[in-house]
N, C-alpha and C. Protein backbone atom coordinates (compact mmCIF):
# COMPACT_ATOMS: atom_id res chain seq x y z
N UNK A 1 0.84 -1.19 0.00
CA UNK A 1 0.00 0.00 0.00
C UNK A 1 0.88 1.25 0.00
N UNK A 2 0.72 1.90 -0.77
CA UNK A 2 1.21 3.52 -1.04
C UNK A 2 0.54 4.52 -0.47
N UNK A 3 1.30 5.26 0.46
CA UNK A 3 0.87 6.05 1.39
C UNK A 3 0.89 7.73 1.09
N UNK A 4 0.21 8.68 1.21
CA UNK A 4 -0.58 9.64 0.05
C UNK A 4 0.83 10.66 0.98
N UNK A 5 1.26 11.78 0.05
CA UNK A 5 2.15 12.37 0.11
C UNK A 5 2.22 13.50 1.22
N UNK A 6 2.21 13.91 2.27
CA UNK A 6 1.53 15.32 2.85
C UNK A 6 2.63 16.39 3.11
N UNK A 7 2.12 17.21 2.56
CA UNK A 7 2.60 18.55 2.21
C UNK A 7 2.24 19.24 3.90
N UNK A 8 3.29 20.01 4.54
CA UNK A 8 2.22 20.74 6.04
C UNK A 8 3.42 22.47 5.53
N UNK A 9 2.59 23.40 6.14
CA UNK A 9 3.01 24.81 5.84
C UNK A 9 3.32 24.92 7.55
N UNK A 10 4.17 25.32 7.90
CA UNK A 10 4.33 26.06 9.53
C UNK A 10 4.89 27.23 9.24
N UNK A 11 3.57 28.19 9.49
CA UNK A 11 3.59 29.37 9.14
C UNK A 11 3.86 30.36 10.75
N UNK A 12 4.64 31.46 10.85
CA UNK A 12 4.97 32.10 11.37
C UNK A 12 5.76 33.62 11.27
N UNK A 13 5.67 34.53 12.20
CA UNK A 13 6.35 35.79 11.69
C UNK A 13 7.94 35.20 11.88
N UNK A 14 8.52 34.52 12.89
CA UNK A 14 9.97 33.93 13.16
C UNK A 14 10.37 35.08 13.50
N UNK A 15 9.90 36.12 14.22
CA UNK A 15 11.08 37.39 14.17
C UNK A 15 11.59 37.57 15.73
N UNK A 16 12.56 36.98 15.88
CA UNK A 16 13.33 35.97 15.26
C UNK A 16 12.96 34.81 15.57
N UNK A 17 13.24 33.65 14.49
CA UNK A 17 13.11 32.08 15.14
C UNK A 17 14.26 31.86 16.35
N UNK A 18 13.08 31.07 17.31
CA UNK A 18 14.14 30.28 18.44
C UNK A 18 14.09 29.06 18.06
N UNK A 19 14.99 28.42 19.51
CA UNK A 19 15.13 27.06 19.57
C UNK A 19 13.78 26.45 19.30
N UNK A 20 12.76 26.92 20.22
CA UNK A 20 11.60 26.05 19.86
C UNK A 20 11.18 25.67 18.60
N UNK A 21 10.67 27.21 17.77
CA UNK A 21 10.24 26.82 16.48
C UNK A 21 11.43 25.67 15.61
N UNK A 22 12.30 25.63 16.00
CA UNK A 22 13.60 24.92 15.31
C UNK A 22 13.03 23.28 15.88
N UNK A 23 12.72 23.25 17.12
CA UNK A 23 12.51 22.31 17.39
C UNK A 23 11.50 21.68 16.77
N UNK A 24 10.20 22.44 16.36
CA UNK A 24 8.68 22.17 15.71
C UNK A 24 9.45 22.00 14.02
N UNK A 25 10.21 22.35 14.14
CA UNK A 25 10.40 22.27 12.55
C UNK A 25 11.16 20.81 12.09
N UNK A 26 12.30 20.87 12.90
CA UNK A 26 12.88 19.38 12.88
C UNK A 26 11.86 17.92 12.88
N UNK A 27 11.06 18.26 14.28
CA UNK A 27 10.11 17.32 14.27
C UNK A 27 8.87 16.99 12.96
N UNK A 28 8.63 18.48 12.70
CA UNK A 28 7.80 17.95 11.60
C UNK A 28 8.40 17.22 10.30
N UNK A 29 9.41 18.17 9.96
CA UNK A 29 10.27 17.35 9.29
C UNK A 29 10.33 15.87 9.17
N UNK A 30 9.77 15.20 10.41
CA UNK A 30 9.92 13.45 10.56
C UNK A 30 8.59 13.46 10.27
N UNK A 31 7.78 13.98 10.61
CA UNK A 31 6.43 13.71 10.35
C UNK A 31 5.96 13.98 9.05
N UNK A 32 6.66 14.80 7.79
CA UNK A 32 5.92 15.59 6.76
C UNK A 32 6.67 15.37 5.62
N UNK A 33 6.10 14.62 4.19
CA UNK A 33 7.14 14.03 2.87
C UNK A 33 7.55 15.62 2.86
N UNK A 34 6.69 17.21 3.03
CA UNK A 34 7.47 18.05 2.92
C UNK A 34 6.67 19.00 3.80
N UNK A 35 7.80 19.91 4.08
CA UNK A 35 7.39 21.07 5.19
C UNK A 35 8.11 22.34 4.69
N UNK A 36 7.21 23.44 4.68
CA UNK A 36 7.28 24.63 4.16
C UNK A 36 7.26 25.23 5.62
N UNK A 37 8.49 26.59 5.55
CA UNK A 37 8.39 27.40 6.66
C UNK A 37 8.31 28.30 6.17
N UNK A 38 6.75 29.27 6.18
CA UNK A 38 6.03 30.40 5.65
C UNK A 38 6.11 31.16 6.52
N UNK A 39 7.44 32.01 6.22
CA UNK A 39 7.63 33.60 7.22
C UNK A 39 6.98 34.43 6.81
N UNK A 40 6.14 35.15 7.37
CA UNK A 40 5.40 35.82 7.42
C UNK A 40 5.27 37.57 7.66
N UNK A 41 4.74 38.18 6.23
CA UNK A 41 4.53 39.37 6.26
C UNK A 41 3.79 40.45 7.04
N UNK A 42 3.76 41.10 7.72
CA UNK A 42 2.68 41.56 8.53
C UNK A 42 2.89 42.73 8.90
N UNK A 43 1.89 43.48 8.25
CA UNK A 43 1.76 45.17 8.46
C UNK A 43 1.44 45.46 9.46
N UNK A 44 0.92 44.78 10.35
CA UNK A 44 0.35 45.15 11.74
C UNK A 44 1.95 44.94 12.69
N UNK A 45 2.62 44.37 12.63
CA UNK A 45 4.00 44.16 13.33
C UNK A 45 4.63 44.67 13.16
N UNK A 46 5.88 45.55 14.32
CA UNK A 46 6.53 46.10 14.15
C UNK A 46 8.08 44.98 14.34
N UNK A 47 8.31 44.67 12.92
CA UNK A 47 9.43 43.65 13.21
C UNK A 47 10.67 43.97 13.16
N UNK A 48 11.59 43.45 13.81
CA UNK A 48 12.95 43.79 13.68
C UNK A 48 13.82 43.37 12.84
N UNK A 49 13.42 42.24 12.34
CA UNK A 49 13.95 41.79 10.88
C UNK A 49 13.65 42.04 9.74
N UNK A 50 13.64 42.23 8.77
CA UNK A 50 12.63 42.02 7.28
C UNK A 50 12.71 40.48 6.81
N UNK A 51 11.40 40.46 6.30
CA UNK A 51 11.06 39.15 5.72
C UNK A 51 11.77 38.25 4.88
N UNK A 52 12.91 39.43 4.45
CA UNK A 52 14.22 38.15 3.51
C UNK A 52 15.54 37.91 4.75
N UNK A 53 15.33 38.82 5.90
CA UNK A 53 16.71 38.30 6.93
C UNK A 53 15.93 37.38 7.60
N UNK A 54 14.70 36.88 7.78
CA UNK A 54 13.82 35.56 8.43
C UNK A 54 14.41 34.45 7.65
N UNK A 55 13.97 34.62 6.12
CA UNK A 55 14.13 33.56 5.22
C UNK A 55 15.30 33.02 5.76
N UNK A 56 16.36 34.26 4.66
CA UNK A 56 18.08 33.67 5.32
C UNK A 56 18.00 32.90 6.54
N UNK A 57 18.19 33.61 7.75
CA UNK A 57 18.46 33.35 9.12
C UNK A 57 17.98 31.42 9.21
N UNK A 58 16.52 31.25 8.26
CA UNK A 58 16.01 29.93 8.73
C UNK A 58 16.53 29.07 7.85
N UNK A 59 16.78 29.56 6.53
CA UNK A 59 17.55 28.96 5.35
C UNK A 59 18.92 28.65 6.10
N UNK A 60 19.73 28.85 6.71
CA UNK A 60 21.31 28.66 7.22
C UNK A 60 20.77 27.04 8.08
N UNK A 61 19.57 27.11 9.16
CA UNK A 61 19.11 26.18 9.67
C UNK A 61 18.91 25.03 9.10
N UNK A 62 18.05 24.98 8.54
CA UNK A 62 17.40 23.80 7.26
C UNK A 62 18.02 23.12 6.27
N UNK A 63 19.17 24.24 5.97
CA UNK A 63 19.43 23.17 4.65
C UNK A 63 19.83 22.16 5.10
N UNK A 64 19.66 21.27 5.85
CA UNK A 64 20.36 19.73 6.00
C UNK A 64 19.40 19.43 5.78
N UNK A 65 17.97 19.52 6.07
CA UNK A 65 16.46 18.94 6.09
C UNK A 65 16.31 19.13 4.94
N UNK A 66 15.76 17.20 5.25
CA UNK A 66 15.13 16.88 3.55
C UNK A 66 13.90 17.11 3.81
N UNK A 67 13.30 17.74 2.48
CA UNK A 67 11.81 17.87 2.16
C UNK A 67 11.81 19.60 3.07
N UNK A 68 12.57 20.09 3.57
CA UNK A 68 12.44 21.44 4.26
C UNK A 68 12.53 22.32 3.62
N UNK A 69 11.59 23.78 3.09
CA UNK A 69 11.82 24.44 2.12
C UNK A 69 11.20 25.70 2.83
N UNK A 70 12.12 27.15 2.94
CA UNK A 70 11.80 28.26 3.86
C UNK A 70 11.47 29.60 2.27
N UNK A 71 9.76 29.69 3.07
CA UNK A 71 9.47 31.31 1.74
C UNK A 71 9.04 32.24 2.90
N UNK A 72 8.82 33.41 1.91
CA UNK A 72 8.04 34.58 2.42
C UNK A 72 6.20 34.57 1.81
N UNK A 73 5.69 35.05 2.58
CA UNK A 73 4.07 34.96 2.64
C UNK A 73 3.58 36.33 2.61
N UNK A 74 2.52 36.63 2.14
CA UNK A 74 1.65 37.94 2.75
C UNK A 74 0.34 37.61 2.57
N UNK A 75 -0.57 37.77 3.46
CA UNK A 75 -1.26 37.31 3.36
C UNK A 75 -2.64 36.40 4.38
N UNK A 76 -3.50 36.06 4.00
CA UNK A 76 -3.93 34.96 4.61
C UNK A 76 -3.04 33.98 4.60
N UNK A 77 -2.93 33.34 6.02
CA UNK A 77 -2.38 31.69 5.71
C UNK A 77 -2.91 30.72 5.48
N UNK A 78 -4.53 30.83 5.17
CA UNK A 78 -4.86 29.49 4.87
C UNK A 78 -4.76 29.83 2.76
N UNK A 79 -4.73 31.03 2.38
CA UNK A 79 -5.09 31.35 1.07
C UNK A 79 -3.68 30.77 0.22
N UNK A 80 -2.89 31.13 1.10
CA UNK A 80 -1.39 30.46 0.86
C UNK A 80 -1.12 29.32 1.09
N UNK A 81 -1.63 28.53 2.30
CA UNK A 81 -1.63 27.09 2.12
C UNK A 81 -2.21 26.71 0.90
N UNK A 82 -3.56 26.95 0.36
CA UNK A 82 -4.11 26.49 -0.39
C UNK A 82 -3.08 26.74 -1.81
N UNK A 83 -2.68 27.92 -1.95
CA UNK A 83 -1.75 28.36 -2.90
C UNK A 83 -0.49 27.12 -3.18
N UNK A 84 0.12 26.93 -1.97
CA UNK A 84 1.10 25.50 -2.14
C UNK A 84 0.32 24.62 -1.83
N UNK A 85 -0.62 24.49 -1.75
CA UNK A 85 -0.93 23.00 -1.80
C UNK A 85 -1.11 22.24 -1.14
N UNK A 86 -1.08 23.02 0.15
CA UNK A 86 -0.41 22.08 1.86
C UNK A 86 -1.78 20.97 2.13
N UNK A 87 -1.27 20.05 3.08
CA UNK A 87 -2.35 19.40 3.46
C UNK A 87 -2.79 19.64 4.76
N UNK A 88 -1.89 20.06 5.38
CA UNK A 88 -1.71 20.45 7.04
C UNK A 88 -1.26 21.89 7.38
N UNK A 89 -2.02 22.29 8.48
CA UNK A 89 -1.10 23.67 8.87
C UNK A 89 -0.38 22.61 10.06
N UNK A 90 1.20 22.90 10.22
CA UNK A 90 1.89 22.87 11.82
C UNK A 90 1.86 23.91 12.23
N UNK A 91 1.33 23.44 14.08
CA UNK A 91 1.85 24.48 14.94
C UNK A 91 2.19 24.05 16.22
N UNK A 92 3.27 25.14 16.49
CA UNK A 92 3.65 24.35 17.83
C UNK A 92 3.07 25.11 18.66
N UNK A 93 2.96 24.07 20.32
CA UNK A 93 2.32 24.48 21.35
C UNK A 93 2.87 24.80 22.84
N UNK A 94 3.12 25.25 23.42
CA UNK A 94 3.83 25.83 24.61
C UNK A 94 2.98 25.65 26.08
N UNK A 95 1.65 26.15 25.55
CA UNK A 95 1.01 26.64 27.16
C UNK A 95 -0.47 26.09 26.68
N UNK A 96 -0.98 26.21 28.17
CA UNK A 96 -2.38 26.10 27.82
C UNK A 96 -3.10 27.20 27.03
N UNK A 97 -2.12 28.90 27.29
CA UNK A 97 -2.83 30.06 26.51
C UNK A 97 -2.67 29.86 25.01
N UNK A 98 -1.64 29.10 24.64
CA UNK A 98 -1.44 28.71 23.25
C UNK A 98 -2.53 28.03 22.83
N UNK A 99 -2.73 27.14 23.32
CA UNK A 99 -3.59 26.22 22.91
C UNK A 99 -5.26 27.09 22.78
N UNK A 100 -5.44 27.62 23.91
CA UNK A 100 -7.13 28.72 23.54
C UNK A 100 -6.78 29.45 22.05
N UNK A 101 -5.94 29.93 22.07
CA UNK A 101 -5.80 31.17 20.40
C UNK A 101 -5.57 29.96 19.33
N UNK A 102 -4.80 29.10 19.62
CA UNK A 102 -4.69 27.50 18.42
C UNK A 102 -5.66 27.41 17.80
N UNK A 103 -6.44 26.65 18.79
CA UNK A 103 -7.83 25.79 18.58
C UNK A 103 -8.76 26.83 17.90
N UNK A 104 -9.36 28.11 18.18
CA UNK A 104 -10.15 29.00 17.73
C UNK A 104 -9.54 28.98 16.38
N UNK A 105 -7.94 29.22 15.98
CA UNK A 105 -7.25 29.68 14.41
C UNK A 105 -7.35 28.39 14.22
N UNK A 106 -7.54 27.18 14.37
CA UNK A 106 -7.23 26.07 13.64
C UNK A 106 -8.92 25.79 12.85
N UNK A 107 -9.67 25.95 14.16
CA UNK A 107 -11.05 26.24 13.76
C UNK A 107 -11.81 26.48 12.77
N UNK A 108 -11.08 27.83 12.77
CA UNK A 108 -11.62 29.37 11.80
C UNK A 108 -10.92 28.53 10.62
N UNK A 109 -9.74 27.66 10.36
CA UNK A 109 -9.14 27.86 9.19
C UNK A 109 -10.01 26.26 8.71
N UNK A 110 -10.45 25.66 9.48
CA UNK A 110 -10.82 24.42 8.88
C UNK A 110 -12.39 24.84 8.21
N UNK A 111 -13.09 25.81 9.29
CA UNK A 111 -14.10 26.01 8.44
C UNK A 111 -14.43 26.74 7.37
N UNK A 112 -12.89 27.52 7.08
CA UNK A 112 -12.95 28.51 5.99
C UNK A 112 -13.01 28.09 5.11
N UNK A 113 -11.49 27.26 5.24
CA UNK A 113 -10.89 26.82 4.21
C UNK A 113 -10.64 25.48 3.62
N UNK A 114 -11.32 24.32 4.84
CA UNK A 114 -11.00 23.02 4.66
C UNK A 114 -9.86 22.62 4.87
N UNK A 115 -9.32 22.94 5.58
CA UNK A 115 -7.52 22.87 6.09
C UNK A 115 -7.69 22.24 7.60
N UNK A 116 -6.90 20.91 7.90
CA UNK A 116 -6.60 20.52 8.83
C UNK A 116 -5.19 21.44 9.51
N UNK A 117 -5.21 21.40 10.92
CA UNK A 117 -4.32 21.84 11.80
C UNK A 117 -3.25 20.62 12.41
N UNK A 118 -2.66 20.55 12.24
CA UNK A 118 -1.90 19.25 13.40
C UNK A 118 -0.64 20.21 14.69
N UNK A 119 -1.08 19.94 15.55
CA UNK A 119 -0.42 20.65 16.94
C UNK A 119 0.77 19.55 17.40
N UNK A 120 1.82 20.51 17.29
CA UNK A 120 3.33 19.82 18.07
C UNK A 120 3.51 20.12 19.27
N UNK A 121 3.14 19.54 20.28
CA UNK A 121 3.78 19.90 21.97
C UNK A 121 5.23 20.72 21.48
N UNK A 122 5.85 21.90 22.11
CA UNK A 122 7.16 22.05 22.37
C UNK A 122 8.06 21.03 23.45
N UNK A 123 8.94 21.25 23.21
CA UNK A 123 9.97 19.85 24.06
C UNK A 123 9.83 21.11 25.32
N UNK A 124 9.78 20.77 26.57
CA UNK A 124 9.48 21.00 27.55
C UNK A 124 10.77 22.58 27.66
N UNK A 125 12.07 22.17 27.29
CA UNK A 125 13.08 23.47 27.89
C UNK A 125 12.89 24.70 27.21
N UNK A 126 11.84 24.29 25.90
CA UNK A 126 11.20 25.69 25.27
C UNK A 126 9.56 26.37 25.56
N UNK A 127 9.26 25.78 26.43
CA UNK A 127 8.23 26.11 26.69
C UNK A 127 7.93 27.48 27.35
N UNK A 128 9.02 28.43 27.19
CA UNK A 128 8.57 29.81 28.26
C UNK A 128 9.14 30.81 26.90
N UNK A 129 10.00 30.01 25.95
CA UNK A 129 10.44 30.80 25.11
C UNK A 129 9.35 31.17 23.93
N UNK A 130 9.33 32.98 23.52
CA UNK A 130 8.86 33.34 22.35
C UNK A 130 9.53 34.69 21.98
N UNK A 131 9.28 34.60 20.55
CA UNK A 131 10.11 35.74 19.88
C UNK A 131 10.53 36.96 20.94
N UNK A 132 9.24 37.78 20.94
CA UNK A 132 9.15 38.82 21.87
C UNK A 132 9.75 39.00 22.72
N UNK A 133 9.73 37.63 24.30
CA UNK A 133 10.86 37.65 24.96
C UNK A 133 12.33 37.78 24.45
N UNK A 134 12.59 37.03 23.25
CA UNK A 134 13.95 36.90 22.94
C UNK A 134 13.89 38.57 22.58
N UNK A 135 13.35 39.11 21.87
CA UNK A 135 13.76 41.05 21.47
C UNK A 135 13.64 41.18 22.89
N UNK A 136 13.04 41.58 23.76
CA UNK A 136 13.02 42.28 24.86
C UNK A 136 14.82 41.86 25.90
N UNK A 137 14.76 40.68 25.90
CA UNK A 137 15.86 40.03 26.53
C UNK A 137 17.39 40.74 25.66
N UNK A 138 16.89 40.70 24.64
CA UNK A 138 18.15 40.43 23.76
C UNK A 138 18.49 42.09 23.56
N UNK A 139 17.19 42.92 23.88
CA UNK A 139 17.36 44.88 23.42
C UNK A 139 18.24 45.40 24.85
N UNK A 140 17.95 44.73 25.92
CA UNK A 140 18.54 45.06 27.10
C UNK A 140 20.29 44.01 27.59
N UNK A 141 20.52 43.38 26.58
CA UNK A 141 21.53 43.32 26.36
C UNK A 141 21.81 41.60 27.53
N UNK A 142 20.69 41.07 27.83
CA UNK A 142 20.58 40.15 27.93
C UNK A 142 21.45 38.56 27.39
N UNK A 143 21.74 37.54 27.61
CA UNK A 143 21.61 36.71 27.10
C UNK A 143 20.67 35.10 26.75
N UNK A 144 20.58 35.38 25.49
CA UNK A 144 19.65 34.60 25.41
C UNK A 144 20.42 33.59 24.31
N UNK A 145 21.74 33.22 24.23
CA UNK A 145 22.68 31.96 23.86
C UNK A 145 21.61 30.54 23.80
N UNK A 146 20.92 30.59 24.71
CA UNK A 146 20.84 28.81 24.79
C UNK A 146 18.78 29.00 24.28
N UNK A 147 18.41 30.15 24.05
CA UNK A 147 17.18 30.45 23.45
C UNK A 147 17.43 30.40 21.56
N UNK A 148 18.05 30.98 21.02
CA UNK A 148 18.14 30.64 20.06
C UNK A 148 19.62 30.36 19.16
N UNK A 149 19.33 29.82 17.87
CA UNK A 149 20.85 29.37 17.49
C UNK A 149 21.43 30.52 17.09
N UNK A 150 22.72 30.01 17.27
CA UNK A 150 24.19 31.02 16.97
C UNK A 150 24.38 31.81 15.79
N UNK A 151 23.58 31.62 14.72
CA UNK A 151 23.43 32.39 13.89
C UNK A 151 22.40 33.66 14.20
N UNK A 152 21.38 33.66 14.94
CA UNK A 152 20.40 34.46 15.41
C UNK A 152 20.70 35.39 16.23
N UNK A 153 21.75 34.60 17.16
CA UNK A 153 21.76 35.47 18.63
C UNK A 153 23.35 35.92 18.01
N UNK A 154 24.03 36.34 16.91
CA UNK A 154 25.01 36.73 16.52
C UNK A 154 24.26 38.09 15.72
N UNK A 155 23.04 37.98 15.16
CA UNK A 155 22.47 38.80 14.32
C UNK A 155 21.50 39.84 15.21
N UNK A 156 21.29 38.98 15.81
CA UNK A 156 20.06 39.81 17.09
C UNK A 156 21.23 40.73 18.15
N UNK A 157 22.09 40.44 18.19
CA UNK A 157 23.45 41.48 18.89
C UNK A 157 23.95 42.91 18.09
N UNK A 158 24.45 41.97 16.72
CA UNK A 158 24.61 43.29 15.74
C UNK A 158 23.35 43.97 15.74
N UNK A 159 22.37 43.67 15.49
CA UNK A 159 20.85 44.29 15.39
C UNK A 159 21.31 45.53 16.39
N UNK A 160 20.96 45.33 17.95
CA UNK A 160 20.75 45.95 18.72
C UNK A 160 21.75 47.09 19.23
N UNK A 161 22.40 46.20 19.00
CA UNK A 161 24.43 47.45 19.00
C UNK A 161 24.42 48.55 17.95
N UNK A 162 23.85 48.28 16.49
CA UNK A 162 23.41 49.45 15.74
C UNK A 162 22.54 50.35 15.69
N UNK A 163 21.66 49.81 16.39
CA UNK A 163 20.36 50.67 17.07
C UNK A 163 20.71 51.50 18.23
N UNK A 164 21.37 50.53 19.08
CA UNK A 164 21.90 51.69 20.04
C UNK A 164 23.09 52.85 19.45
N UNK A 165 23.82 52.44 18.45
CA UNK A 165 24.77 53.63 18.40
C UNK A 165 24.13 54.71 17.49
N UNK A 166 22.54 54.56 16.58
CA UNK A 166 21.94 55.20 16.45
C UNK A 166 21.64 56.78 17.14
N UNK A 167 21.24 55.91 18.43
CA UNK A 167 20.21 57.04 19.26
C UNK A 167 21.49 57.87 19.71
């Protein structure tokens, strides 16, 4: 028996990706013939990256992963799933507050759009970590080394060191 191909999109702003999302991504990776990481455009966010230093930053990650392929989005994400083709949205999960805003977007997107959701527990040592903390941690000069990889927290330093010699 031949087993049907599934395409999953794990869509996110990544600004910046941590360990966790790295972690949701690896894993799906075992779970998915292919997995798209749809960084995400968003006029409502004030991001510190632009949408092609996300790509890069996750592109340096991935390329060892087979079937792993990192774009830029704008947009609805289910209009863009549908656009590639996906069969699945991934998302990963942290908290129980994750899970209330999940379930409602997984909801909304199944009844929109006919799109299944599939939810990844985070591995337990990422469970407090999200972007936001990492900018806030990382603007006050913080370390956040073991929050995300060495390519990030090398970029998220320069980031903030140029901003400060700005002001």
């Amino acid at each position: 028996m031949v087993g049907k191909f599934v395409r999953a999109l794990f869509p996110g702003s990544f600004d910046p990706i941590t360990n966790g999302h790295l972690d949701v991504i690896n894993r799906g990776a075992k779970l998915f013939d292919e997995l798209i990481v749809a960084v995400g455009k968003s006029p409502l966010k004030n991001q510190l990256f632009t949408p092609e230093e996300r790509v890069e930053m996750i592109a340096e990650l991935v390329k060892g992963l087979a079937g792993v392929s990192v774009e830029s989005f704008e947009g609805l994400t289910v209009e863009y799933a549908r656009q590639k083709k996906a069969d699945v949205i991934l998302r990963g999960l942290r908290s129980l507050t994750d899970m209330n805003y999940e379930l409602e977007l997984a909801m909304t997107n199944r009844s929109v759009a006919g799109i299944e959701t599939v939810f990844v527990m985070t591995t337990e040592q990422y469970g407090f970590i999200s972007s936001t903390l990492i900018r806030q941690v990382a603007s006050l000069g913080g370390d956040i080394s073991n929050m995300v990889p060495a390519n990030v927290n090398r970029r998220l330093q320069e980031r903030f060191k140029r901003m400060q010699e700005r002001r």
